[in-house]
PDB file of N, CA and C in Angstrom:
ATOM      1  N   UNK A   1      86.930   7.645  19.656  1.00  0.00           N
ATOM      2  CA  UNK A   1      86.141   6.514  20.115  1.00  0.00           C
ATOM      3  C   UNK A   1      87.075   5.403  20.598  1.00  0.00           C
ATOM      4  N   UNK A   2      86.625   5.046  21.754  1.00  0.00           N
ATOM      5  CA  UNK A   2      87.134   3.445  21.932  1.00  0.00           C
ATOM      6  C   UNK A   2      87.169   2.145  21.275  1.00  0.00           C
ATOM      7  N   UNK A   3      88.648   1.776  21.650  1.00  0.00           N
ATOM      8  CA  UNK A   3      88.535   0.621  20.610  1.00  0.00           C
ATOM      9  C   UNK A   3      87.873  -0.786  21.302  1.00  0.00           C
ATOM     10  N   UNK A   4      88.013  -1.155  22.395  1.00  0.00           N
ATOM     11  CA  UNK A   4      87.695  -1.810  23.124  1.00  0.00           C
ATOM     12  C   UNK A   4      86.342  -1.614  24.522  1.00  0.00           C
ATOM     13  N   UNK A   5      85.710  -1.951  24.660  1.00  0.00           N
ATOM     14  CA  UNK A   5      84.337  -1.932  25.546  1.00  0.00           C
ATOM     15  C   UNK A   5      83.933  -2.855  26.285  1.00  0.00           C
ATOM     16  N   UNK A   6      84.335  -2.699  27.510  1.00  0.00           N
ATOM     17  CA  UNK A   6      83.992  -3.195  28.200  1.00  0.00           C
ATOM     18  C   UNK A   6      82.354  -3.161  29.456  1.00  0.00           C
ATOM     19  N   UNK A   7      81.765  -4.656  28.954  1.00  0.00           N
ATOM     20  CA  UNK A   7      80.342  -4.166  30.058  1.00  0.00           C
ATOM     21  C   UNK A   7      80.590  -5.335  30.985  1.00  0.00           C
ATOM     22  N   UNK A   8      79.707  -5.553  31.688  1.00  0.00           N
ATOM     23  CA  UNK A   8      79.469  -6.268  32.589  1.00  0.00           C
ATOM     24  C   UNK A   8      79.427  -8.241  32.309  1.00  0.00           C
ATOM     25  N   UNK A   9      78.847  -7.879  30.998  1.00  0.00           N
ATOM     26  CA  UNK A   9      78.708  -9.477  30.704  1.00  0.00           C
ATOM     27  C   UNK A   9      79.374  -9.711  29.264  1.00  0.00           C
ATOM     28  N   UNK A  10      80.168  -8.879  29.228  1.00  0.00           N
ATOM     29  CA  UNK A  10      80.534  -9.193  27.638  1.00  0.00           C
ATOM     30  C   UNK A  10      81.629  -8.267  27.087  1.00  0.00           C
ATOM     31  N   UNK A  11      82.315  -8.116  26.450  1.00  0.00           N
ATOM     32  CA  UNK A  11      83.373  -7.338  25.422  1.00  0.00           C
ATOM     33  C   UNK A  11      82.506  -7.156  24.300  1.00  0.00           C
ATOM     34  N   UNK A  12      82.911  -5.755  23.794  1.00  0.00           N
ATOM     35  CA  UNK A  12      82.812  -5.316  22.059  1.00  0.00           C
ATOM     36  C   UNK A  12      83.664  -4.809  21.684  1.00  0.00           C
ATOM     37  N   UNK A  13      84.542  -4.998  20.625  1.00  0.00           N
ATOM     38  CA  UNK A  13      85.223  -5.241  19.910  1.00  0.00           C
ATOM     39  C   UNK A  13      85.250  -4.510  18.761  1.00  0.00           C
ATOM     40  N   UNK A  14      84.488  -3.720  18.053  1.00  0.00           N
ATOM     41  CA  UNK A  14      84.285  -3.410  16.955  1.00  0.00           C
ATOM     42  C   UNK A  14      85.160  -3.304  15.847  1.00  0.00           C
ATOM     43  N   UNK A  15      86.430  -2.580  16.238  1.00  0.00           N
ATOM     44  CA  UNK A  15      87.262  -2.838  14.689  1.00  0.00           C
ATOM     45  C   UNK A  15      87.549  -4.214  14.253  1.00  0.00           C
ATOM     46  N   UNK A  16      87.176  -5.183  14.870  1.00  0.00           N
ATOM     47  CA  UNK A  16      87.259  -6.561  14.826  1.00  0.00           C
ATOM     48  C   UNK A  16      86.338  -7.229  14.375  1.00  0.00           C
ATOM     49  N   UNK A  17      85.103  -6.178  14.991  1.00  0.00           N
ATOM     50  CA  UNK A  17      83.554  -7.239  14.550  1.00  0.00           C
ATOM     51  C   UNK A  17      83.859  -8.304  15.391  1.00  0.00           C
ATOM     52  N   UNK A  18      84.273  -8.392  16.873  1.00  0.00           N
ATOM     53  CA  UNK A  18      83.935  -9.423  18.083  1.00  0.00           C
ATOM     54  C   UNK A  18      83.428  -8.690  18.885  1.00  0.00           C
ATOM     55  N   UNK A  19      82.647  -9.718  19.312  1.00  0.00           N
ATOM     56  CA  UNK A  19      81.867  -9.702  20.972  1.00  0.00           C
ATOM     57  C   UNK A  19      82.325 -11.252  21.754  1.00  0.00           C
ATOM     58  N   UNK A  20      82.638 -10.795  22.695  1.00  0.00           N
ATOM     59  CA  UNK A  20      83.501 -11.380  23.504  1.00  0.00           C
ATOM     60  C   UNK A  20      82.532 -11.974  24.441  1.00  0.00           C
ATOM     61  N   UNK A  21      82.179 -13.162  25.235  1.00  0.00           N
ATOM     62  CA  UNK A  21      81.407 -13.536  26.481  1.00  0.00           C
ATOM     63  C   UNK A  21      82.628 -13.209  27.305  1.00  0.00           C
ATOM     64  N   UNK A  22      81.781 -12.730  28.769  1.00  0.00           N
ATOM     65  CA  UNK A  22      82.444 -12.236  29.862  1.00  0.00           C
ATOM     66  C   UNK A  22      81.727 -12.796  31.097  1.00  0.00           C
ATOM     67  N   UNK A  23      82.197 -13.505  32.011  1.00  0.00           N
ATOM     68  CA  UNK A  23      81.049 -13.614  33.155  1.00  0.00           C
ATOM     69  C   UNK A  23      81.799 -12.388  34.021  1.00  0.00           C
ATOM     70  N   UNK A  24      80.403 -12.589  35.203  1.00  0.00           N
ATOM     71  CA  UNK A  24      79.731 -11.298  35.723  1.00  0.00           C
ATOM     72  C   UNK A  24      80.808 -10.944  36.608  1.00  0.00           C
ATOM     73  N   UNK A  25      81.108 -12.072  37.230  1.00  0.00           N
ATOM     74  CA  UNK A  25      82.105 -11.948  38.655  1.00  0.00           C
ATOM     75  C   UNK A  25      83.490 -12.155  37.626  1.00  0.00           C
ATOM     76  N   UNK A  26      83.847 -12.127  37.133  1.00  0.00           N
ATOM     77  CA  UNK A  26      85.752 -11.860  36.210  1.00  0.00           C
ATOM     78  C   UNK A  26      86.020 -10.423  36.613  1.00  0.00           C
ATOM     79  N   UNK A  27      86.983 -10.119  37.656  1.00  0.00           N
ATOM     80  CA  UNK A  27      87.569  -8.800  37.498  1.00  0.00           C
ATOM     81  C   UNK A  27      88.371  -7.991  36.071  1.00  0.00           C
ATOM     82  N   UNK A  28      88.293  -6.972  36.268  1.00  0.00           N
ATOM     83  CA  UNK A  28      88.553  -6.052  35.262  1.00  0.00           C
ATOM     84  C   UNK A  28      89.749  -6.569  34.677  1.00  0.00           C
ATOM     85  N   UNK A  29      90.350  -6.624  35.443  1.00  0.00           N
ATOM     86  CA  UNK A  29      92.385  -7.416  35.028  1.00  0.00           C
ATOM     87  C   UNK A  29      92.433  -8.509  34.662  1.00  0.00           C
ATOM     88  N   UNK A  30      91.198  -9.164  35.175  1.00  0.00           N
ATOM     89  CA  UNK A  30      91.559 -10.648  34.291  1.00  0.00           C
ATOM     90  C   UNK A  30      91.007 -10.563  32.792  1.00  0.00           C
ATOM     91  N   UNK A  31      90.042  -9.917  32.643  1.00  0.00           N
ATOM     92  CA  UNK A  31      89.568  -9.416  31.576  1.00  0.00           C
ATOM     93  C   UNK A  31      90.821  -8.997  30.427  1.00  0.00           C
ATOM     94  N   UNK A  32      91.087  -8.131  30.775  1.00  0.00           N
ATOM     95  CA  UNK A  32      91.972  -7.506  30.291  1.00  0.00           C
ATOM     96  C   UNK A  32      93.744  -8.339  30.418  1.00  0.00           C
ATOM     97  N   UNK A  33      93.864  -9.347  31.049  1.00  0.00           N
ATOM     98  CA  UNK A  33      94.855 -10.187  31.073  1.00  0.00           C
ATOM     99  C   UNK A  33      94.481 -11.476  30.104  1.00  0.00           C
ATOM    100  N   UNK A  34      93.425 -11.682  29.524  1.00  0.00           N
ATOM    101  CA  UNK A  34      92.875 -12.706  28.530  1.00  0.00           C
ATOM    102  C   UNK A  34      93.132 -11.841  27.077  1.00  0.00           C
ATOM    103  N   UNK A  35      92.646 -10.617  27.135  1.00  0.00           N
ATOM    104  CA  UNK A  35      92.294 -10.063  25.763  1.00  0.00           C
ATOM    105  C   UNK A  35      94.247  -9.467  25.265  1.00  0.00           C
ATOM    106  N   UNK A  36      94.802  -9.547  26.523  1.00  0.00           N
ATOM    107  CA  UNK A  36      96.508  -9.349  25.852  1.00  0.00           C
ATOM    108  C   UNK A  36      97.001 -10.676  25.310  1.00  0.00           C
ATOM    109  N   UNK A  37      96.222 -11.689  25.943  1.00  0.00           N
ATOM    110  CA  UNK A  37      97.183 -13.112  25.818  1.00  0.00           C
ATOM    111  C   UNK A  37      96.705 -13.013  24.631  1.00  0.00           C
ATOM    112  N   UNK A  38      95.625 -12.718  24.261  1.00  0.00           N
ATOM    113  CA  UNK A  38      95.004 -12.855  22.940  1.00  0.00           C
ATOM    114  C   UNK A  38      95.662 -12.337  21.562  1.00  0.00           C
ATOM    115  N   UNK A  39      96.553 -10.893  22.300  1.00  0.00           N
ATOM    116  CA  UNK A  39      97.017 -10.435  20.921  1.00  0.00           C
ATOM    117  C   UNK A  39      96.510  -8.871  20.926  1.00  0.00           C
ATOM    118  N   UNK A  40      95.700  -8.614  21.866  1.00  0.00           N
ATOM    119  CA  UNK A  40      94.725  -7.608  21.824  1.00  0.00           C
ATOM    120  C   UNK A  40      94.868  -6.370  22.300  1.00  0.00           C
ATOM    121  N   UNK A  41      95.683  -5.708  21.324  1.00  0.00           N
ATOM    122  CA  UNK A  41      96.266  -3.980  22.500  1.00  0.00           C
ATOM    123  C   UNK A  41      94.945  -3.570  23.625  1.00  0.00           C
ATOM    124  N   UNK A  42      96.146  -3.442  24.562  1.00  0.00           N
ATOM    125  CA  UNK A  42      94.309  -3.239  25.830  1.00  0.00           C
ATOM    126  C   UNK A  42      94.901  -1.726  26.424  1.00  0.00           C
ATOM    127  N   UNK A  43      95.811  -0.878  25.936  1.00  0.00           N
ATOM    128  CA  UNK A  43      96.243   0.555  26.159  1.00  0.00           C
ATOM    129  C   UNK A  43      95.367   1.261  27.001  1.00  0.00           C
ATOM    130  N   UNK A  44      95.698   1.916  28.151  1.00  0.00           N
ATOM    131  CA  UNK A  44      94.258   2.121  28.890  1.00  0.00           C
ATOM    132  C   UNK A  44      93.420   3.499  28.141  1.00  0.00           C
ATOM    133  N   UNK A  45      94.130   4.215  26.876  1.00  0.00           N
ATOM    134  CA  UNK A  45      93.484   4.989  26.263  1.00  0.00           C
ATOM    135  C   UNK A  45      92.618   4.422  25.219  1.00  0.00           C
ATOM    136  N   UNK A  46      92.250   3.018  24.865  1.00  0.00           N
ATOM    137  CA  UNK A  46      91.822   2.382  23.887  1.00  0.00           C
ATOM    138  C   UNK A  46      90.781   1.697  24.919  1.00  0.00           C
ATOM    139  N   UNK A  47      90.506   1.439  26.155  1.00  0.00           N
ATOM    140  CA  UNK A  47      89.624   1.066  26.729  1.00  0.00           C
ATOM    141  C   UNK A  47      88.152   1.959  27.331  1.00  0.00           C
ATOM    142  N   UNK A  48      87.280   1.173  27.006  1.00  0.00           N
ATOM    143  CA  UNK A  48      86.220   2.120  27.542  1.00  0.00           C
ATOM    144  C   UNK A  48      85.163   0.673  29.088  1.00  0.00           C
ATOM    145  N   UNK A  49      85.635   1.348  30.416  1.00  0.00           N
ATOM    146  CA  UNK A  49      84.780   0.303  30.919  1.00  0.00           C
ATOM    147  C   UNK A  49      83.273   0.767  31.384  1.00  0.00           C
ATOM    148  N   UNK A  50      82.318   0.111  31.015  1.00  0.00           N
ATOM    149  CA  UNK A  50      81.252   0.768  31.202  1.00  0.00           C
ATOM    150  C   UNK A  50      80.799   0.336  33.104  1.00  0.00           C
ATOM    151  N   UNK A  51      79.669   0.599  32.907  1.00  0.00           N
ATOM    152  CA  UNK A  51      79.052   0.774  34.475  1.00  0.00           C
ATOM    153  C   UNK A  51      78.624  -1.163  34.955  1.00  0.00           C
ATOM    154  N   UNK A  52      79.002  -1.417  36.111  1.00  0.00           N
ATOM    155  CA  UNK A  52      78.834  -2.845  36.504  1.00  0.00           C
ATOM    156  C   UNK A  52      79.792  -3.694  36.524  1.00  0.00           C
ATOM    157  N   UNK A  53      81.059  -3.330  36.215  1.00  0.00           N
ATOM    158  CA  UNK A  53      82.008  -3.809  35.494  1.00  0.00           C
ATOM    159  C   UNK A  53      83.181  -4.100  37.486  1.00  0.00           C
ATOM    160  N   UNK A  54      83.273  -5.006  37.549  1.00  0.00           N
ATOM    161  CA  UNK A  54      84.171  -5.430  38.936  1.00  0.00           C
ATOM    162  C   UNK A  54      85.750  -4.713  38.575  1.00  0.00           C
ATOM    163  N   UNK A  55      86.187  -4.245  39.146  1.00  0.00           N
ATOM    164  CA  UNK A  55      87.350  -3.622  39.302  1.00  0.00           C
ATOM    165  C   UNK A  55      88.173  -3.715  40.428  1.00  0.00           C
ATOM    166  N   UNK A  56      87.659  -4.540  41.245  1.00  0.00           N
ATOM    167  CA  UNK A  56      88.578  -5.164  42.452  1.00  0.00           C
ATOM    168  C   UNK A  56      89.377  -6.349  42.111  1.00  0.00           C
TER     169      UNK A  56
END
């Protein structure tokens, strides 16, 4: 299972017990360039991005 989840409007987090706010238009990298500053292994085998999710 993934450790990290990514949707469209939000992060889950679960071994953490966070949910993250996400707006709609944040590309995937910035996403994922917040949750490293954070501390937050973002390994692309620990990521799951779901459907809606900007990747440009």
């Amino acid at each position: 299972m993934k450790r990290i989840h990514i949707w469209e409007n939000h992060v889950s987090i679960p071994h953490l017990d966070l949910v993250l706010v996400r707006p709609a238009t944040e590309r995937l990298s910035e996403t994922l360039g917040s949750l490293s500053r954070m501390g937050i292994d973002t390994r692309a085998d620990d990521v799951e991005v779901h459907e809606h999710v900007r990747t440009d």
